[in-house]
PDB file of N, CA and C in Angstrom:
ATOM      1  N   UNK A   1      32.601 114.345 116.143  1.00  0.00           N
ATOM      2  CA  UNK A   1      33.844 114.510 116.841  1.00  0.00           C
ATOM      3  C   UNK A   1      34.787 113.323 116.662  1.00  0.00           C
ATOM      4  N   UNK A   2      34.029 112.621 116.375  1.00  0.00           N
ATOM      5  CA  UNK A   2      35.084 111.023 116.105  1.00  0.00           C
ATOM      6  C   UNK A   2      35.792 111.069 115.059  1.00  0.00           C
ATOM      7  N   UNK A   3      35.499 111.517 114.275  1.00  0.00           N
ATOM      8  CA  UNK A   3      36.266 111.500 112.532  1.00  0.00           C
ATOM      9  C   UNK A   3      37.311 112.391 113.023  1.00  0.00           C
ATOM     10  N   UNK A   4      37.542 113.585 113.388  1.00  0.00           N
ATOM     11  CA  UNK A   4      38.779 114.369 113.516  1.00  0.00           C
ATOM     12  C   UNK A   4      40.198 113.509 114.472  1.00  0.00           C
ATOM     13  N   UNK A   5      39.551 112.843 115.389  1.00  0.00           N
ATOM     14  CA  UNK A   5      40.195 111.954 115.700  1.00  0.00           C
ATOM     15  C   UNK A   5      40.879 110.832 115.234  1.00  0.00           C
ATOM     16  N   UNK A   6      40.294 110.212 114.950  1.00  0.00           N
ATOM     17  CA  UNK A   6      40.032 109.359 113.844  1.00  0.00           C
ATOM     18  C   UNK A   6      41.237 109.550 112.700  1.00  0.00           C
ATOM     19  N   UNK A   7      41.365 110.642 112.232  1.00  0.00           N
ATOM     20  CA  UNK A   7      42.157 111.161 110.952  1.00  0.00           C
ATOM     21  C   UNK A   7      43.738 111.345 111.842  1.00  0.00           C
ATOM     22  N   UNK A   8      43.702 111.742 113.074  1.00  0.00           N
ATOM     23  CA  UNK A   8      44.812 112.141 113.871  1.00  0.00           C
ATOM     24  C   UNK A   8      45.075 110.861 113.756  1.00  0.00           C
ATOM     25  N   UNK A   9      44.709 109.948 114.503  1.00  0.00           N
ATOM     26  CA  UNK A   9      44.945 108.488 115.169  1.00  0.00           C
ATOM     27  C   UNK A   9      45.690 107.934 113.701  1.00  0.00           C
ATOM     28  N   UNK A  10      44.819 108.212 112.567  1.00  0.00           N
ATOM     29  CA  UNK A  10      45.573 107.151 111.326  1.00  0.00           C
ATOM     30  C   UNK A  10      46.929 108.221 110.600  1.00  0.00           C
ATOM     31  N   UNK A  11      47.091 109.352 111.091  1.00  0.00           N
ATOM     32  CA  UNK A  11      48.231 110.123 110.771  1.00  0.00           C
ATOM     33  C   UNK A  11      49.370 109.423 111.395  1.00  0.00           C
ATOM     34  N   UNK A  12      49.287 109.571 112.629  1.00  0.00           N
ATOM     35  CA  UNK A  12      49.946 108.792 113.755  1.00  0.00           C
ATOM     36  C   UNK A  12      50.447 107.582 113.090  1.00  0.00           C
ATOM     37  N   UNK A  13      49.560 106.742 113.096  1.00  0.00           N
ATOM     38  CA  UNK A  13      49.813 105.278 112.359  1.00  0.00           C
ATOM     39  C   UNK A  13      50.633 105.242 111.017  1.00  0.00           C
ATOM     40  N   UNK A  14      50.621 106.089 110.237  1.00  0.00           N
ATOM     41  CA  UNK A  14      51.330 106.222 108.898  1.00  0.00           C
ATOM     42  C   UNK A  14      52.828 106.848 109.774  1.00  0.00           C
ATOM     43  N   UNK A  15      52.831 107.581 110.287  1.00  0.00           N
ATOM     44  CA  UNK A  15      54.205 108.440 111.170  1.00  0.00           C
ATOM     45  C   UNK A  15      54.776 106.908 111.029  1.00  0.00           C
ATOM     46  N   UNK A  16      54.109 106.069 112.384  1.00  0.00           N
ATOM     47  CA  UNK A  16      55.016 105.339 112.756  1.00  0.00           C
ATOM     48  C   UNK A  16      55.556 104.325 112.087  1.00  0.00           C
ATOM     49  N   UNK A  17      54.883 103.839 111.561  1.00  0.00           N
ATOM     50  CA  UNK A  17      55.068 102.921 110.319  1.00  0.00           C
ATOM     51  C   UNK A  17      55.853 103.077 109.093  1.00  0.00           C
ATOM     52  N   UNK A  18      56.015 104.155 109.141  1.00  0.00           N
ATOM     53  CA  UNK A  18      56.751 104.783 108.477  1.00  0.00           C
ATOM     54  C   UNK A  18      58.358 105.085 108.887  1.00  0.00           C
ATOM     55  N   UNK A  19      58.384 105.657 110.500  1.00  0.00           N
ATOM     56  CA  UNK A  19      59.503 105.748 111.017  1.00  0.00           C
ATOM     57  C   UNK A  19      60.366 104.295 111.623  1.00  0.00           C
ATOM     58  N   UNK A  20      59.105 103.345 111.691  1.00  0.00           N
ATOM     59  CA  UNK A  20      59.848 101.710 111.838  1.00  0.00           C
ATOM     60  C   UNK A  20      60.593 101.136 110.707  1.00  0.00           C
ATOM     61  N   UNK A  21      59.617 101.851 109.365  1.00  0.00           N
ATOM     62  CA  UNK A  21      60.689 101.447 108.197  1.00  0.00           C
ATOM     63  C   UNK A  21      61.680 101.903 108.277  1.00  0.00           C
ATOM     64  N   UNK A  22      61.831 102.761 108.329  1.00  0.00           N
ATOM     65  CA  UNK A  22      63.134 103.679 108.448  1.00  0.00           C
ATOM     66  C   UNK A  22      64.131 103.215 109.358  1.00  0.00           C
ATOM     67  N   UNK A  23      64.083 102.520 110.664  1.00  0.00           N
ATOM     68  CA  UNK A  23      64.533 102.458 111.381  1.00  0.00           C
ATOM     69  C   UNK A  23      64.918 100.715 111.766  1.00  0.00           C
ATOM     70  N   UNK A  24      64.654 100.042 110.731  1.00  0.00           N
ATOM     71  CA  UNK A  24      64.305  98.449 110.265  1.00  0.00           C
ATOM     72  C   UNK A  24      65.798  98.660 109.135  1.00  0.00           C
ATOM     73  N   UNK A  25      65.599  99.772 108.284  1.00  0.00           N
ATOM     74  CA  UNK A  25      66.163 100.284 107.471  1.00  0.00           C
ATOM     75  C   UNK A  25      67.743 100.310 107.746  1.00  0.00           C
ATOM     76  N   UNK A  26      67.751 101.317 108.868  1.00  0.00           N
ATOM     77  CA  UNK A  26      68.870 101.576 109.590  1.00  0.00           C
ATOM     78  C   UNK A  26      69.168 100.426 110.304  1.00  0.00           C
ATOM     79  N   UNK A  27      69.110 100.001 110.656  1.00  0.00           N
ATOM     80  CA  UNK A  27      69.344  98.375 111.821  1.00  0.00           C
ATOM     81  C   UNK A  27      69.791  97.072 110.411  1.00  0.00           C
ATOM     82  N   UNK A  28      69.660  97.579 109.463  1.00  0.00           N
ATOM     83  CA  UNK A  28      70.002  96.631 108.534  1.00  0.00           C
ATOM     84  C   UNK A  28      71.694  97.345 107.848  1.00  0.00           C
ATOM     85  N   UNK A  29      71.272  98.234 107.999  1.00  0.00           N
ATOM     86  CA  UNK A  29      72.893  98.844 107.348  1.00  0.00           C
ATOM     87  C   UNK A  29      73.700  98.960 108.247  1.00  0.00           C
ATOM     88  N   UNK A  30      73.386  99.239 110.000  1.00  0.00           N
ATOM     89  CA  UNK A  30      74.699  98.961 110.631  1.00  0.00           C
ATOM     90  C   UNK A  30      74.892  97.156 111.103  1.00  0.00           C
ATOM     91  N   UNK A  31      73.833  96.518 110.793  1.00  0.00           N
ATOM     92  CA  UNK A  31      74.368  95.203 110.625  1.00  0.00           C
ATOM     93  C   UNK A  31      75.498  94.873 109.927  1.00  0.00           C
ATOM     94  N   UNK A  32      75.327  95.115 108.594  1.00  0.00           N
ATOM     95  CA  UNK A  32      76.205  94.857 107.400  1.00  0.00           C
ATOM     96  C   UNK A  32      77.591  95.610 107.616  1.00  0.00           C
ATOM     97  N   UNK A  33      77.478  97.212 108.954  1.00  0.00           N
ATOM     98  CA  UNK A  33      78.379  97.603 108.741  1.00  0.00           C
ATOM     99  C   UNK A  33      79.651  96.764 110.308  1.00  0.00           C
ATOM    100  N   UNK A  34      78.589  96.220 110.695  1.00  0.00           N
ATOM    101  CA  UNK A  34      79.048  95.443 111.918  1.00  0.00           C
ATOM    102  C   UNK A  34      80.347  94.281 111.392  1.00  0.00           C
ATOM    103  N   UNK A  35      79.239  93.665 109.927  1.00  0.00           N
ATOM    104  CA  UNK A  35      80.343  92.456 109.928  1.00  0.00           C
ATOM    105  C   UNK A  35      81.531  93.174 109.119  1.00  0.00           C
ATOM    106  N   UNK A  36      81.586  94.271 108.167  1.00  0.00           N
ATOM    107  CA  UNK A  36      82.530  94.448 107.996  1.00  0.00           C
ATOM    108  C   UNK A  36      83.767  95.365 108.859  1.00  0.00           C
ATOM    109  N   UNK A  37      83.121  95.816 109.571  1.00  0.00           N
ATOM    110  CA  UNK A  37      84.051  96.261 110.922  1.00  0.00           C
ATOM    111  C   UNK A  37      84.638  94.857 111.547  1.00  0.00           C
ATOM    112  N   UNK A  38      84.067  93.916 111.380  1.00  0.00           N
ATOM    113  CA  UNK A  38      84.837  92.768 112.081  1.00  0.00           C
ATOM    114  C   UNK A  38      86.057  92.421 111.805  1.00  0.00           C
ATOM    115  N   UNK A  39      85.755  92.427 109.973  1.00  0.00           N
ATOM    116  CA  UNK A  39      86.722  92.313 109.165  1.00  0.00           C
ATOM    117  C   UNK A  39      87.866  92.493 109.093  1.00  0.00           C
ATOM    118  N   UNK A  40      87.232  93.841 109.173  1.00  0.00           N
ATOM    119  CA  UNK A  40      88.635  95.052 109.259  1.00  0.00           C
ATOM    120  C   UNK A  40      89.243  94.826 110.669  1.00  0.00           C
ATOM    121  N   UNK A  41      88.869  94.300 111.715  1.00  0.00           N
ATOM    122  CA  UNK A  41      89.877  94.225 112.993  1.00  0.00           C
ATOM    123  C   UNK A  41      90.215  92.965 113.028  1.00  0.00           C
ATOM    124  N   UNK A  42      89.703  91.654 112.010  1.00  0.00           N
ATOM    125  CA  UNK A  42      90.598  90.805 112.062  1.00  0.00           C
ATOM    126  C   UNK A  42      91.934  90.817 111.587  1.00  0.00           C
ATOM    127  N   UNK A  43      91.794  91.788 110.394  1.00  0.00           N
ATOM    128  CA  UNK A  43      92.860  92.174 109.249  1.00  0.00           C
ATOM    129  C   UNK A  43      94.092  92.834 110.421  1.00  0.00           C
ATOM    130  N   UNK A  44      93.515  93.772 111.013  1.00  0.00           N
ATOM    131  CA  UNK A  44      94.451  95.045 111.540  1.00  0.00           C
ATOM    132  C   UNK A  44      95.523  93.808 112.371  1.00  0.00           C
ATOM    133  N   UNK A  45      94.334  92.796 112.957  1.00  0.00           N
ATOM    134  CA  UNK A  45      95.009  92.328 114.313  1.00  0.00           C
ATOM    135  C   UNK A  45      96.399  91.333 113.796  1.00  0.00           C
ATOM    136  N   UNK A  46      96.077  90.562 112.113  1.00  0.00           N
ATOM    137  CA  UNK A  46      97.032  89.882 112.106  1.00  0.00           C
ATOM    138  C   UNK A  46      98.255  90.186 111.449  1.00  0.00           C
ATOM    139  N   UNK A  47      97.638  92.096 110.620  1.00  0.00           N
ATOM    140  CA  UNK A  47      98.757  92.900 110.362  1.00  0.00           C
ATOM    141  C   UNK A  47      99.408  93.020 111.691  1.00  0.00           C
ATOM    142  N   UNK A  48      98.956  93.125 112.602  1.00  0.00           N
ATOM    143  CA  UNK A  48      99.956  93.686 114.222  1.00  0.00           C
ATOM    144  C   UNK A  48     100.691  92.756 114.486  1.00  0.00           C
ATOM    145  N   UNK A  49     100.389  91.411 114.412  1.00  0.00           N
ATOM    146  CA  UNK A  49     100.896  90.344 114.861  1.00  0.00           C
ATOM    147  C   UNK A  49     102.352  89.861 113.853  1.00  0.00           C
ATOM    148  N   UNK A  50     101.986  90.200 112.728  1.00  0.00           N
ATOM    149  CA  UNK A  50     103.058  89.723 111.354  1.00  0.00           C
ATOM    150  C   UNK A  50     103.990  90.714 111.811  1.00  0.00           C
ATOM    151  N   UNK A  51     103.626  92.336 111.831  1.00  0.00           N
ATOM    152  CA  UNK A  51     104.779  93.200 112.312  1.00  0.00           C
ATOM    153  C   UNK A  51     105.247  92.800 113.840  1.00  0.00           C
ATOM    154  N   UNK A  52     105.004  92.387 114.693  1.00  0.00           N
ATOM    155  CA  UNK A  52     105.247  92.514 115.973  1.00  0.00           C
ATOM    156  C   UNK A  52     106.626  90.578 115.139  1.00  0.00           C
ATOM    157  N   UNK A  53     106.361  89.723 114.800  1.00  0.00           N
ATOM    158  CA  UNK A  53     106.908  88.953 114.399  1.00  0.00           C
ATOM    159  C   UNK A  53     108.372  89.154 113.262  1.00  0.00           C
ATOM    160  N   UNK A  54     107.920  90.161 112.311  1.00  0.00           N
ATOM    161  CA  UNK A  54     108.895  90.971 111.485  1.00  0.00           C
ATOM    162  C   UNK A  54     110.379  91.670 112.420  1.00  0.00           C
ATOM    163  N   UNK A  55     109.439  92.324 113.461  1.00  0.00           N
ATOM    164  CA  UNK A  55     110.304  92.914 114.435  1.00  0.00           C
ATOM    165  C   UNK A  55     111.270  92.348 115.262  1.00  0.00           C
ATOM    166  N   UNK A  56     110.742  91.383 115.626  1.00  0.00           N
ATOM    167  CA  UNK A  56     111.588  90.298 116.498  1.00  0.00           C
ATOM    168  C   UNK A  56     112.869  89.661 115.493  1.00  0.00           C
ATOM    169  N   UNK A  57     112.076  89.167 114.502  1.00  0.00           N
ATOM    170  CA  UNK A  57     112.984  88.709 113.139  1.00  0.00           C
ATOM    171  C   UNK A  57     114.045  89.762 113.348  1.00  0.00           C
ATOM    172  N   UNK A  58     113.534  91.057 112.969  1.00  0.00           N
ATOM    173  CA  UNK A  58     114.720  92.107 112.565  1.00  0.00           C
ATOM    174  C   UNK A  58     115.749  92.247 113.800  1.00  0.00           C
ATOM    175  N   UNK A  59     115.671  92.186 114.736  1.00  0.00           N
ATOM    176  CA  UNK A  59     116.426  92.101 116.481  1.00  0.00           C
ATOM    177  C   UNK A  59     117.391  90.851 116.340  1.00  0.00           C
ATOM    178  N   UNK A  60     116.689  89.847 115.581  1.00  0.00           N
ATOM    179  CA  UNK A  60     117.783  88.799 115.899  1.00  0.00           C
ATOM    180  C   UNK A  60     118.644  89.177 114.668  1.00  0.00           C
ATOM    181  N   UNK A  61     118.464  89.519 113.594  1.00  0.00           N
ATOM    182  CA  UNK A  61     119.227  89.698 112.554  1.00  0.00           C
ATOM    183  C   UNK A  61     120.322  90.767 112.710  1.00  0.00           C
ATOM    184  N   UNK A  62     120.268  91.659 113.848  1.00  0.00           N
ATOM    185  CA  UNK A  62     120.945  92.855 114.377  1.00  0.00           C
ATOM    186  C   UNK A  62     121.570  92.012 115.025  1.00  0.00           C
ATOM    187  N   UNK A  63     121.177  91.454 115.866  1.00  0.00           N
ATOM    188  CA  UNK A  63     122.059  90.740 116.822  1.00  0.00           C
ATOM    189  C   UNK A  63     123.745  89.737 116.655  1.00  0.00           C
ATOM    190  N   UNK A  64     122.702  89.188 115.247  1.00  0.00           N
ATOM    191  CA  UNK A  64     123.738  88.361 114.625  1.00  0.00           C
ATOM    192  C   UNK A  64     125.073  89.441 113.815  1.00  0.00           C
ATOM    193  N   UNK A  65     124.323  89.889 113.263  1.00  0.00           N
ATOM    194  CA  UNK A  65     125.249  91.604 112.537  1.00  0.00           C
ATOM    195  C   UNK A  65     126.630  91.710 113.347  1.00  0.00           C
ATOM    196  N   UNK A  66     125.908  92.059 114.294  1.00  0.00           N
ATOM    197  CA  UNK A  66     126.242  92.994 115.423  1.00  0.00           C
ATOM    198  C   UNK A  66     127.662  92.017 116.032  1.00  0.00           C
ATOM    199  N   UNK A  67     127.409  90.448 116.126  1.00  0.00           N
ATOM    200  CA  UNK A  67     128.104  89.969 116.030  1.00  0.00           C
ATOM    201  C   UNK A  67     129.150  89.442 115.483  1.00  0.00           C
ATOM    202  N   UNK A  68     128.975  89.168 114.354  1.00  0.00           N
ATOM    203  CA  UNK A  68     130.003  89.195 113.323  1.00  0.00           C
ATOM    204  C   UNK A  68     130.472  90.079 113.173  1.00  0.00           C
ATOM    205  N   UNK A  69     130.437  91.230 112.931  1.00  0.00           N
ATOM    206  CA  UNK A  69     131.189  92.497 112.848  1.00  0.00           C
ATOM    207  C   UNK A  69     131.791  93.012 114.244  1.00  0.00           C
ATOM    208  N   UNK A  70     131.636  92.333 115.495  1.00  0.00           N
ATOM    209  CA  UNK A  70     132.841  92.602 116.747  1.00  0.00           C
ATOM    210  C   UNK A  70     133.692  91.209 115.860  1.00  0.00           C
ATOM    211  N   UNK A  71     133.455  90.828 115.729  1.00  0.00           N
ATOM    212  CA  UNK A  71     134.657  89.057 115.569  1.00  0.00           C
ATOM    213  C   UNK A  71     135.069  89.751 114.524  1.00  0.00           C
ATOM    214  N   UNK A  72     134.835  90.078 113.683  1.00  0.00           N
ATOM    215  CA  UNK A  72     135.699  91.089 112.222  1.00  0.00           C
ATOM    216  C   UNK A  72     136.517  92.146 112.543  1.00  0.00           C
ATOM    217  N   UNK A  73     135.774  92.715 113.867  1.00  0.00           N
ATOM    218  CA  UNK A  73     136.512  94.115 114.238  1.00  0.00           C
ATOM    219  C   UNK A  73     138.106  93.668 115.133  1.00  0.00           C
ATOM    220  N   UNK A  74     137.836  92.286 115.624  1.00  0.00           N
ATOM    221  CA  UNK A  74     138.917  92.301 116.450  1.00  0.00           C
ATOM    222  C   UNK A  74     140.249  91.145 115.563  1.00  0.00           C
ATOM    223  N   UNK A  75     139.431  90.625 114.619  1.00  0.00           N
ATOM    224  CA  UNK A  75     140.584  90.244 113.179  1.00  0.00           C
ATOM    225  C   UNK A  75     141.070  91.246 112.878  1.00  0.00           C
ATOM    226  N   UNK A  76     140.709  92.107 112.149  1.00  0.00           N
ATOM    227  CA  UNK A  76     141.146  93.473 111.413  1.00  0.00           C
ATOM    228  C   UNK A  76     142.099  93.688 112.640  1.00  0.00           C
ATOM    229  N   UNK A  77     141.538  93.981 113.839  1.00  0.00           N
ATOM    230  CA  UNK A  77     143.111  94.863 114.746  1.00  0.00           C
ATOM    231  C   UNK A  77     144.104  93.998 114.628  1.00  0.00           C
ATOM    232  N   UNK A  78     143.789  92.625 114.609  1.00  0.00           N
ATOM    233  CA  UNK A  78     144.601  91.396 114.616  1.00  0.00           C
ATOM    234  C   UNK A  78     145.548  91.520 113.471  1.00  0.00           C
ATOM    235  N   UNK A  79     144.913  91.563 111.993  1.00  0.00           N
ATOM    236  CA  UNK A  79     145.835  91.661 110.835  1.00  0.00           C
ATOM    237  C   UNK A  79     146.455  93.250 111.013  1.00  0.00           C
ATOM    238  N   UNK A  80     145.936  94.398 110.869  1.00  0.00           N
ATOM    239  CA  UNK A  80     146.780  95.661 111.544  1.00  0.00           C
ATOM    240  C   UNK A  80     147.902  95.493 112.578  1.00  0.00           C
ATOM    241  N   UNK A  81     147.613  95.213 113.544  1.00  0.00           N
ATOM    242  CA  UNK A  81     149.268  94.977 114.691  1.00  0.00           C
ATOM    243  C   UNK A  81     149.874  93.965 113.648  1.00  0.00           C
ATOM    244  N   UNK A  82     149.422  93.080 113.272  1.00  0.00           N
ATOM    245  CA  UNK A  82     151.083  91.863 112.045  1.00  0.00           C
ATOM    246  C   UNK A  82     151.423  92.745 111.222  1.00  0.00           C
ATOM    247  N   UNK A  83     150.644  93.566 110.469  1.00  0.00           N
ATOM    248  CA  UNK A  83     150.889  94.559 109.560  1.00  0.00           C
ATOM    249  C   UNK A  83     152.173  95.507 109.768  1.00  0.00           C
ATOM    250  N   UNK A  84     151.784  96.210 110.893  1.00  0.00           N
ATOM    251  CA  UNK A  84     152.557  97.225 111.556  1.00  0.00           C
ATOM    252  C   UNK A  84     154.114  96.856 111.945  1.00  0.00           C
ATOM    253  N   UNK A  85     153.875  95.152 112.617  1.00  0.00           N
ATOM    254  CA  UNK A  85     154.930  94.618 112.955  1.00  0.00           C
ATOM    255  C   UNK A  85     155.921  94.419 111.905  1.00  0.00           C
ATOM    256  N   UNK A  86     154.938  93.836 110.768  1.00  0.00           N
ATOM    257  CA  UNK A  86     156.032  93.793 109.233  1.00  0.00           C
ATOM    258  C   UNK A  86     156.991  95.051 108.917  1.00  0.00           C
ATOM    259  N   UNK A  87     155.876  96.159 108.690  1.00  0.00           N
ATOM    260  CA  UNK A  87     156.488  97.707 108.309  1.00  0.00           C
ATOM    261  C   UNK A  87     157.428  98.124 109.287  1.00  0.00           C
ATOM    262  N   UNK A  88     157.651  97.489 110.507  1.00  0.00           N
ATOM    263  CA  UNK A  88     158.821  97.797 111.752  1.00  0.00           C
ATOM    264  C   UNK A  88     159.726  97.048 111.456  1.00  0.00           C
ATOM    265  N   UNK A  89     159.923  95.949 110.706  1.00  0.00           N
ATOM    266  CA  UNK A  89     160.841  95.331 110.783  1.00  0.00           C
ATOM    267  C   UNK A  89     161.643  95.264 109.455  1.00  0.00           C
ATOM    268  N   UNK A  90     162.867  95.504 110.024  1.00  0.00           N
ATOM    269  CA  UNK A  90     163.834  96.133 108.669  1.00  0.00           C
ATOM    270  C   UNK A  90     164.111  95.119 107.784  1.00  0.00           C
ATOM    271  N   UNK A  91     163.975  95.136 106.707  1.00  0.00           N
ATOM    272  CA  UNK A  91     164.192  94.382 105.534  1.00  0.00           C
ATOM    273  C   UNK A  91     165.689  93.668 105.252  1.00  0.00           C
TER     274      UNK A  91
END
């Protein structure tokens, strides 16, 4: 009766030994996939940061725009009314 046992017990033992490789296996590839996930969110984070910096850049560059072109807009009416005044006044 011991040998049938016996044969179970060392089946068992090959199973597991088998499923620890496997699983030694796996614990090694999401390691590797750990550090490169790191990677990738250091990357993302200082892409976010360069755009979030780009953006600000682009706001002040509107700003400035935005400015010069009222100070242009109110020359132009400026040279238009002298303009107008010329073409009113009889030669």
């Amino acid at each position: 009766m011991s040998e049938p046992d016996n044969l179970v017990l060392a089946h068992l033992r090959e199973f597991r030994a088998a499923m620890d490789a496997c699983f030694q296996a796996v614990e090694r590839r999401f390691d590797g996939l750990e550090g490169r996930f790191d990677k990738i969110e250091r990357r993302l984070e200082m892409m976010h940061a360069n755009c979030d910096k780009a953006l600000r850049q682009l706001i002040g560059y509107r700003a400035m725009v935005e400015g010069g072109m009222a100070s242009f807009e109110v020359e132009m009416r400026e040279v238009k009314r002298r303009l107008e005044l010329l073409e009113a006044t009889p030669s």
